[in-house]
Protein backbone atom coordinates (compact mmCIF):
# COMPACT_ATOMS: atom_id res chain seq x y z
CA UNK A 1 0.00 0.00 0.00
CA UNK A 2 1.89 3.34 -0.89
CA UNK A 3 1.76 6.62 0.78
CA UNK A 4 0.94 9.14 -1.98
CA UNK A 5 0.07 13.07 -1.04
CA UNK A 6 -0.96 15.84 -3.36
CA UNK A 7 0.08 19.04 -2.98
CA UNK A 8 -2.03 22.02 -4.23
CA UNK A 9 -0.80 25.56 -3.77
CA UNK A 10 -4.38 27.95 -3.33
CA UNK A 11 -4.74 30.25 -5.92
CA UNK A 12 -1.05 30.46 -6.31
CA UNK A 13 -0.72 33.13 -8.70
CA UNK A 14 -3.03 35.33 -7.22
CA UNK A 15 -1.83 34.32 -3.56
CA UNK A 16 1.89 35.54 -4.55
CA UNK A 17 0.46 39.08 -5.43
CA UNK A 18 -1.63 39.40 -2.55
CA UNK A 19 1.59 38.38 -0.71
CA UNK A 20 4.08 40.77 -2.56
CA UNK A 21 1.43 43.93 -2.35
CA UNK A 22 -0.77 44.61 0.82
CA UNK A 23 -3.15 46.45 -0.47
CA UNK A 24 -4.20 43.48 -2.31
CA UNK A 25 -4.75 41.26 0.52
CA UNK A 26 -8.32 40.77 0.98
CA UNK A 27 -9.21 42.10 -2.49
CA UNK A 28 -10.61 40.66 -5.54
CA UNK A 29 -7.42 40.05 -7.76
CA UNK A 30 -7.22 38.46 -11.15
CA UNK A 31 -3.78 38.13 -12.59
CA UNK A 32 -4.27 38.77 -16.26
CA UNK A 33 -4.62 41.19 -18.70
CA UNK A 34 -7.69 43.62 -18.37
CA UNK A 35 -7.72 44.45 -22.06
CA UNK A 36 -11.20 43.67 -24.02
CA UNK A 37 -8.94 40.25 -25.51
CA UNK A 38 -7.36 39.39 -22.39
CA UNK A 39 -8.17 36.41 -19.82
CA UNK A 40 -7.71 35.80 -16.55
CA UNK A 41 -4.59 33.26 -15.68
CA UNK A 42 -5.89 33.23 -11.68
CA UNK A 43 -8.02 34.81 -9.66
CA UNK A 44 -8.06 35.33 -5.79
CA UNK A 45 -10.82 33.36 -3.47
CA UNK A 46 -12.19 36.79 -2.81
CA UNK A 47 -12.55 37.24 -6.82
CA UNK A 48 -13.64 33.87 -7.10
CA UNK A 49 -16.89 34.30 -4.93
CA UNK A 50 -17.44 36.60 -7.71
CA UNK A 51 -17.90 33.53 -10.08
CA UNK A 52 -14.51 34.91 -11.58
CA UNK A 53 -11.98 31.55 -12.62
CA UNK A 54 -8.61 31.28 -14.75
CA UNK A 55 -9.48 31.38 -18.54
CA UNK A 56 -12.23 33.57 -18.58
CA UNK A 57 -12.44 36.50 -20.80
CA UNK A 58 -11.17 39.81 -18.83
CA UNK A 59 -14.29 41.45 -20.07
CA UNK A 60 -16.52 39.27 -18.52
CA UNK A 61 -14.50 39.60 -15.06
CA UNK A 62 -15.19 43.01 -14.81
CA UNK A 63 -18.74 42.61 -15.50
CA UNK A 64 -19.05 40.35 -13.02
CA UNK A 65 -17.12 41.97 -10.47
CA UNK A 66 -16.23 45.96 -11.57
CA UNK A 67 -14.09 46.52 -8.26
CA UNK A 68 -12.12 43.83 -9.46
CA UNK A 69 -8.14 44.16 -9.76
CA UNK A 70 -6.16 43.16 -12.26
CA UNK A 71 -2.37 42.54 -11.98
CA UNK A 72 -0.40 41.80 -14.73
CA UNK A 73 1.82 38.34 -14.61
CA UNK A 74 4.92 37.79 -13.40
CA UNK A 75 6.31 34.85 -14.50
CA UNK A 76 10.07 35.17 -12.64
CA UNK A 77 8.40 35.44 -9.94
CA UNK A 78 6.30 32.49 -9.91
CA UNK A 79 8.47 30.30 -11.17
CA UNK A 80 11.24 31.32 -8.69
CA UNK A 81 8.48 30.05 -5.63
CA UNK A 82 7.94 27.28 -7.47
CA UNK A 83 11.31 25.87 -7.27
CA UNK A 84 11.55 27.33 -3.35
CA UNK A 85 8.48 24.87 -2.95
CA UNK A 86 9.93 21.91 -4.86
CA UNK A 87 12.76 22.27 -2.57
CA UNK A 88 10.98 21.88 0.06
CA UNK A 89 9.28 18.81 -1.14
CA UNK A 90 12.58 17.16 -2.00
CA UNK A 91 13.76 17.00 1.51
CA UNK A 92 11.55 14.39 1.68
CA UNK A 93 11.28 11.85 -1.32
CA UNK A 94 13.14 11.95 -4.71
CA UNK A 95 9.20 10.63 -6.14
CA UNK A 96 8.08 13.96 -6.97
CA UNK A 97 6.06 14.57 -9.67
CA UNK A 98 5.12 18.03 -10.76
CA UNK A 99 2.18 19.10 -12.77
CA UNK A 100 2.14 22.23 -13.01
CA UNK A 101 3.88 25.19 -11.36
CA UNK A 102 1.65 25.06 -8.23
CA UNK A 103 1.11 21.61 -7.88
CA UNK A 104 2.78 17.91 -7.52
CA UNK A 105 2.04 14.06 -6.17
CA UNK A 106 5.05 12.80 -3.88
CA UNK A 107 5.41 8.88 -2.76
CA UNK A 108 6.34 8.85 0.51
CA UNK A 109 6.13 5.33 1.21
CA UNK A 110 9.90 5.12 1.68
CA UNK A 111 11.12 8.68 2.37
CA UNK A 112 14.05 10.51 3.73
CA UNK A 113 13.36 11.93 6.93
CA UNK A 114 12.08 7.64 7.60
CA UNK A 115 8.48 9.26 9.12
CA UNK A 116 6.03 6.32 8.63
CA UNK A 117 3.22 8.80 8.53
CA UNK A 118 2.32 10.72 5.27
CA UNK A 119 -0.60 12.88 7.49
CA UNK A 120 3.02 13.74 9.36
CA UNK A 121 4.74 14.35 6.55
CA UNK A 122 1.86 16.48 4.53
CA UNK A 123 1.48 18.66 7.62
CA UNK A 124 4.98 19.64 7.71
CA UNK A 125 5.31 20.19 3.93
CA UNK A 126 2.31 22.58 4.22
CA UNK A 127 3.58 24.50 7.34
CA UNK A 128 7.42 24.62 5.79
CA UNK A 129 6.08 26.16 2.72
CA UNK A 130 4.00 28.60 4.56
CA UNK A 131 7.17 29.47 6.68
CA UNK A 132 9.77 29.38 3.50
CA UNK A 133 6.99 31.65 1.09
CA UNK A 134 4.27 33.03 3.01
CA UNK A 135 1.94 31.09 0.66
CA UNK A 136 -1.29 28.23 1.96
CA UNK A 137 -1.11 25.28 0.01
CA UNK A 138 -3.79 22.37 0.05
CA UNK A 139 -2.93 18.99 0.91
CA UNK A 140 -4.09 15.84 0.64
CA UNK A 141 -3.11 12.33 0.97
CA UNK A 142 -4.57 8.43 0.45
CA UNK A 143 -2.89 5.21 -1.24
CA UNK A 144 -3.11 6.72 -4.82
CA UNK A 145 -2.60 9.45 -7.20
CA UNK A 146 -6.84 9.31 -8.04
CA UNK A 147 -7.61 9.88 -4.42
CA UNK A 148 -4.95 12.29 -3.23
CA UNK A 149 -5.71 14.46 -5.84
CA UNK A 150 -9.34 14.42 -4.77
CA UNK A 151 -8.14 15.07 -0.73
CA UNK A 152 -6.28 18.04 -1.65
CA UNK A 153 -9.33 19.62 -3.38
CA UNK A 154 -12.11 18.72 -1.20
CA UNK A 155 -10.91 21.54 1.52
CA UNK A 156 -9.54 24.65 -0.58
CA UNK A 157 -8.09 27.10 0.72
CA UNK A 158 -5.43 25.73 3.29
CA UNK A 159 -7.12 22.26 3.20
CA UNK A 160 -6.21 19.02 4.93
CA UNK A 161 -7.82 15.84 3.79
CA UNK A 162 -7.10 12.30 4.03
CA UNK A 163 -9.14 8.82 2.54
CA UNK A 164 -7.96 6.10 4.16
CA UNK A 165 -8.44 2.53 2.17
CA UNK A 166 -11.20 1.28 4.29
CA UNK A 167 -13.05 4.58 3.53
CA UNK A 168 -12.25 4.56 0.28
CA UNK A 169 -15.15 3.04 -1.44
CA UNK A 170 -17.63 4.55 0.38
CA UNK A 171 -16.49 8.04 0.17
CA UNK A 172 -16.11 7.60 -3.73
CA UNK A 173 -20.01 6.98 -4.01
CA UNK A 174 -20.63 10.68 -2.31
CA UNK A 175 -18.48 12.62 -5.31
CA UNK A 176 -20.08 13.97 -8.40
CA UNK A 177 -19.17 12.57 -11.44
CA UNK A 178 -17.21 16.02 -12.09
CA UNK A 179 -15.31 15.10 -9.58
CA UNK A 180 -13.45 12.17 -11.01
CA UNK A 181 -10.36 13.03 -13.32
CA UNK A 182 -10.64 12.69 -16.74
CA UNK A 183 -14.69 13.29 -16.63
CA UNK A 184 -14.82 17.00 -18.84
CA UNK A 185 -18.14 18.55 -19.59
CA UNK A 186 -18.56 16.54 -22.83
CA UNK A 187 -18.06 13.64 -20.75
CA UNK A 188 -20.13 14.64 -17.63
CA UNK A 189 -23.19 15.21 -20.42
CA UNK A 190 -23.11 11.89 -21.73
CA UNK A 191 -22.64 10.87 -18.01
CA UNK A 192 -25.79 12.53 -17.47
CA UNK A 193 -27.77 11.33 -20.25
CA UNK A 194 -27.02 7.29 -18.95
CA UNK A 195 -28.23 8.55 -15.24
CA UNK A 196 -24.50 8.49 -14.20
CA UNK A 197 -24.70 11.74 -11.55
CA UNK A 198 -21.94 10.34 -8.93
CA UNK A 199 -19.58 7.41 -7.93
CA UNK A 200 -22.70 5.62 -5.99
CA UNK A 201 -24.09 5.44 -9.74
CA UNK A 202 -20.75 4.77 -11.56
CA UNK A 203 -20.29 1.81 -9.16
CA UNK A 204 -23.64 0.26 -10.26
CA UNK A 205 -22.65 0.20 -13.74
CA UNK A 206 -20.55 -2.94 -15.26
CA UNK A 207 -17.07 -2.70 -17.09
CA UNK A 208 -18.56 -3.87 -20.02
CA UNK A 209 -21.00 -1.64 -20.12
CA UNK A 210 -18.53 1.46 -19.17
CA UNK A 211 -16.38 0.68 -21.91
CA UNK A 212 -19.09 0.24 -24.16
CA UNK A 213 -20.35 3.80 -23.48
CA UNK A 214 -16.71 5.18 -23.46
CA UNK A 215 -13.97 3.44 -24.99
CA UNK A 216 -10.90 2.58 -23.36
CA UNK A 217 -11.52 5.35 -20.74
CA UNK A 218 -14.81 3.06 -19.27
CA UNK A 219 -11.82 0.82 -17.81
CA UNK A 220 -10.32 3.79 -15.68
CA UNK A 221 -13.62 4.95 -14.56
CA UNK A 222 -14.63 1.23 -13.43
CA UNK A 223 -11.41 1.02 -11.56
CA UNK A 224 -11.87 4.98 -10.25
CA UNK A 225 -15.27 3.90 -8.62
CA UNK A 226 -13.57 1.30 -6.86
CA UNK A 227 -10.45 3.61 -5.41
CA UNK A 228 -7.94 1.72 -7.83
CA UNK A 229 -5.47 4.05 -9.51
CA UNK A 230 -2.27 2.06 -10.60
CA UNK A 231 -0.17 4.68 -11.98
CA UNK A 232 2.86 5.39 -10.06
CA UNK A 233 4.58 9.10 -8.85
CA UNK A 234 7.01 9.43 -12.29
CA UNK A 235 9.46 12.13 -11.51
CA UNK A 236 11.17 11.19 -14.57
CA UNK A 237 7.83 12.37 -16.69
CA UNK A 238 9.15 13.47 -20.47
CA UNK A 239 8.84 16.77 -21.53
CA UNK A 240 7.88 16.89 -25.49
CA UNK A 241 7.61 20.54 -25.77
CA UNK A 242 8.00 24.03 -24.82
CA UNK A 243 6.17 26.69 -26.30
CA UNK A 244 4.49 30.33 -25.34
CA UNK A 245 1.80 32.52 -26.82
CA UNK A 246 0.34 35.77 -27.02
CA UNK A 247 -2.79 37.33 -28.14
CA UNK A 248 -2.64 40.88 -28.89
CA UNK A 249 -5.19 43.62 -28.54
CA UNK A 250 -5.37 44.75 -32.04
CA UNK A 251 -4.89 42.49 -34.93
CA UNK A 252 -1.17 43.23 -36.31
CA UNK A 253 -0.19 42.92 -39.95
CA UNK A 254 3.59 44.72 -39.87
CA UNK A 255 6.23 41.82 -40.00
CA UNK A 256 8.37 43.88 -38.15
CA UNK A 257 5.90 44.19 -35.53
CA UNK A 258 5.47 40.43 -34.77
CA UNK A 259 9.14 40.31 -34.98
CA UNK A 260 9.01 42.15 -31.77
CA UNK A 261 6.58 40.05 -30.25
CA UNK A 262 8.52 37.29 -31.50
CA UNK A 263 11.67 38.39 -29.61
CA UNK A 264 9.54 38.08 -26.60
CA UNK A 265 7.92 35.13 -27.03
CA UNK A 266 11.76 33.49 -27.70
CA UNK A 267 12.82 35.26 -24.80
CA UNK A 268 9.92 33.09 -22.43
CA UNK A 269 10.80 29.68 -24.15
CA UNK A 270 14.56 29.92 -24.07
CA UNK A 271 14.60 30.56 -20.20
CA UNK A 272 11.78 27.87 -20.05
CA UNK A 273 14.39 25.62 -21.78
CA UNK A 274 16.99 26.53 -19.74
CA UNK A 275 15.30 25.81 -16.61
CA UNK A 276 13.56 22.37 -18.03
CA UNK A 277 17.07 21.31 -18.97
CA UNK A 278 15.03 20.69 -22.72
CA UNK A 279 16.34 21.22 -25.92
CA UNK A 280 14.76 20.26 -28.93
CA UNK A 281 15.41 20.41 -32.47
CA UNK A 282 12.41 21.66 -33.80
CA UNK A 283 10.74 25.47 -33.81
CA UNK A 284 7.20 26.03 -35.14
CA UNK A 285 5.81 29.66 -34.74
CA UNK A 286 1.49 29.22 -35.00
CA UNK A 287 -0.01 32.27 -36.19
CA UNK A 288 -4.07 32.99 -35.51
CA UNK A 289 -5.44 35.14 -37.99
CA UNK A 290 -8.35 37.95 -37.37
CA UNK A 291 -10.98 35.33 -39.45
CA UNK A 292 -9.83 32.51 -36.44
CA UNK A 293 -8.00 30.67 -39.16
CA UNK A 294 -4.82 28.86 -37.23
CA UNK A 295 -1.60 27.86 -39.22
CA UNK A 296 1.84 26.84 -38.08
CA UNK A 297 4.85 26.43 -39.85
CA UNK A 298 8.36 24.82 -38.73
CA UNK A 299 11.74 23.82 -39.28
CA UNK A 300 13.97 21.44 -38.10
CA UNK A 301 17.54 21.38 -36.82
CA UNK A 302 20.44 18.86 -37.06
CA UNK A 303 21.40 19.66 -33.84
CA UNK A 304 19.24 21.20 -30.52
CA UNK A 305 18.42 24.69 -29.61
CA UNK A 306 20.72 26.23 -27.23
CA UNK A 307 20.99 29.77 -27.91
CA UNK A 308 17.97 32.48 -27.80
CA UNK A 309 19.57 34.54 -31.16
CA UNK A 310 19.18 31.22 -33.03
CA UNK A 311 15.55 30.54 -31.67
CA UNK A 312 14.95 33.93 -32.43
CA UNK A 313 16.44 34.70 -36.09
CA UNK A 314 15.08 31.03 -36.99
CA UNK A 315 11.57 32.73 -36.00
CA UNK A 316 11.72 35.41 -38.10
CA UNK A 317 12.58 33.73 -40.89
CA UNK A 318 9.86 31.13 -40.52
CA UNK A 319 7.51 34.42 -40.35
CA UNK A 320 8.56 34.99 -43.76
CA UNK A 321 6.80 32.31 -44.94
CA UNK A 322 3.52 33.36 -43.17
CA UNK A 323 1.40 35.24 -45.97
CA UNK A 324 0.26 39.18 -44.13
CA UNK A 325 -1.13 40.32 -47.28
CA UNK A 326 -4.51 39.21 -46.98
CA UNK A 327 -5.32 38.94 -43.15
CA UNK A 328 -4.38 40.39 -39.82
CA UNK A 329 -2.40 38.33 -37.33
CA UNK A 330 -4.51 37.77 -33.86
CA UNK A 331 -2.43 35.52 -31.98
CA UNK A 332 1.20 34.22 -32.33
CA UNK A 333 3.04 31.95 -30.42
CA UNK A 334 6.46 30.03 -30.66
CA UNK A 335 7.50 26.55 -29.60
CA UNK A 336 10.73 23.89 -29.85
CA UNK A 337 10.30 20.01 -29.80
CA UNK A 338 11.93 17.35 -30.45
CA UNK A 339 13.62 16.61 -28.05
CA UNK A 340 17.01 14.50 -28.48
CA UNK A 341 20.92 15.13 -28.16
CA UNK A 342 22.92 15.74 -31.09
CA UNK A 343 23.28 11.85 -31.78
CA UNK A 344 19.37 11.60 -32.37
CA UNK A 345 19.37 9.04 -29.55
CA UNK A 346 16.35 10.40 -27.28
CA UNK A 347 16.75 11.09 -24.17
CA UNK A 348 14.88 11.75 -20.54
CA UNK A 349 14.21 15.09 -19.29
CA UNK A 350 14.26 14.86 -15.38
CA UNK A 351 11.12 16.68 -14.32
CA UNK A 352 13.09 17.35 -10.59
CA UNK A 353 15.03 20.10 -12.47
CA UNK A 354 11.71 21.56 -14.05
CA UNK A 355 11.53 24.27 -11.37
């Protein structure tokens, strides 16, 4: 039986700026870009009682909630707490893997500090982190990925949550179907449509009939709705690609223009790389036109991307390709993959050095 917790940092973004700036603490804040084409990346708890949630349109933030404040991103920053928090997690187990900036699953089963309790362990992690960043993270803990994920959410902010596998089963049958990863809102709907509305009624269904209904993915839920989860912590998870994007706030058709944004954009996914420890051998720049239309176009290397002037100046000259003559640009991003070393035998990224 392994000893798996989650760790979610609450509203991490957000929680930074409210840190770094008191007279955003106890505000609304949405990190983002108030512009009418912006989004939100993360919003506070106060600007989520709002309704206000990462993704949505910065226009209909401020409708919802006019007092609300906007901050534009910091990225340094939040990566720089990111690895002050992965620090703190490797003090304890090697079997971390990250999933994000804000969030990771460690196996404790076997760990360094030899405490046979994960609740122990989980505690400590959440008050070190407080104590290291001034930050709340959630945490929560059970026998497997599925679960602990689950634990960590079920108390936002500051939570503390563990299913224990005698509880397991039981516990399952009280979550909505939303509740269980990999269930979307397509999925939920045609969850709804067979009477499937929680775990009690995904346990009452067969395997058979789960797959029938959806594919390969009716296996996982049948196992779900009995607390089985197989998949191990992997902190050797392989990075396939690093990219950025931006969306400006009026359309641009001057190549010189998007060369700027360009330099930008290669700016973000060089230090990305750097920090990932990826290199790849492929760039592809994706360009959205004003009509929605999205194209990309790329070009491969013999050897990897190293140095920001070549991501750049390859960039540029894929953006010479890209035909301005008919149609504004509306978005453009940038991205290397393929990943390899220069004898094309492929390699593993170590996700420990991510952050």
């Amino acid at each position: 039986m392994r000893k798996i917790i989650h760790i979610d940092m609450d509203a991490f973004y957000a929680s930074i700026e409210q840190r770094d700036n008191e007279e955003y603490r106890g505000k609304p804040v949405a990190v983002g870009y108030p512009e009418a084409r912006g989004v939100v990346s993360a919003a506070s708890y106060e600007a989520r009682v709002y309704g206000i949630h990462s993704a949505m349109p910065s226009v209909t933030a401020k409708k919802k909630c006019p007092h609300l404040i906007f901050v534009m991103p910091r990225f340094d920053v939040y990566h720089a707490v990111s690895r002050q928090i992965r620090s703190v997690f490797l003090e304890y187990t090697d079997l971390v893997e990250p999933m994000s900036l804000d969030e990771a699953y460690l196996d404790v089963t076997v760990n360094h500090k030899n405490i046979p309790s994960a609740t122990v362990i989980a505690k400590e992690i959440q008050q070190q982190i407080y104590e290291e960043t001034g930050l709340r993270a959630s945490a929560g803990v059970s026998y497997n990925k599925f679960l602990a994920k689950i634990a960590s959410d079920y108390k936002k902010p500051n939570g503390f949550f563990v299913i224990l596998p005698q509880n397991a089963v039981e516990f399952i049958a009280t979550l909505k179907i939303e509740q269980f990863f990999g269930v979307g809102k397509v999925t939920a709907q045609k969850m709804h449509e067979h009477g499937i509305f929680t775990g009690s009624d995904l346990q009452k269904r067969s395997e058979t009939e789960l797959v029938g209904l959806f594919g390969k993915m009716g296996h996982v839920f049948y196992e779900y709705a009995r607390g089985i989860d197989l998949r191990e912590v992997e902190p050797n998870r392989i990075t396939k690609s690093i990219s950025s994007e931006t969306t400006f706030l009026t359309d641009k058709d001057s190549l010189t223009l998007l060369n700027v944004e360009l330099y930008n954009l290669a700016k973000e996914v060089i230090q990305r790389m750097k920090d990932e420890s990826f290199y790849g051998k492929t760039i592809t720049v994706k360009v959205k036109y004003s009509d929605f239309k999205i194209i990309t176009r790329s070009k491969t290397f013999t050897h990897n991307i190293t140095d920001f002037y070549l991501l750049w100046n390859a960039g540029k000259e894929i953006m010479k390709q890209i035909d301005l003559s008919q149609k504004k640009v509306r978005l453009l991003g940038l991205g290397v993959s393929n990943a390899g070393n220069d004898t094309d035998k492929k390699y593993t990224q170590l996700e420990l050095k991510l952050f």
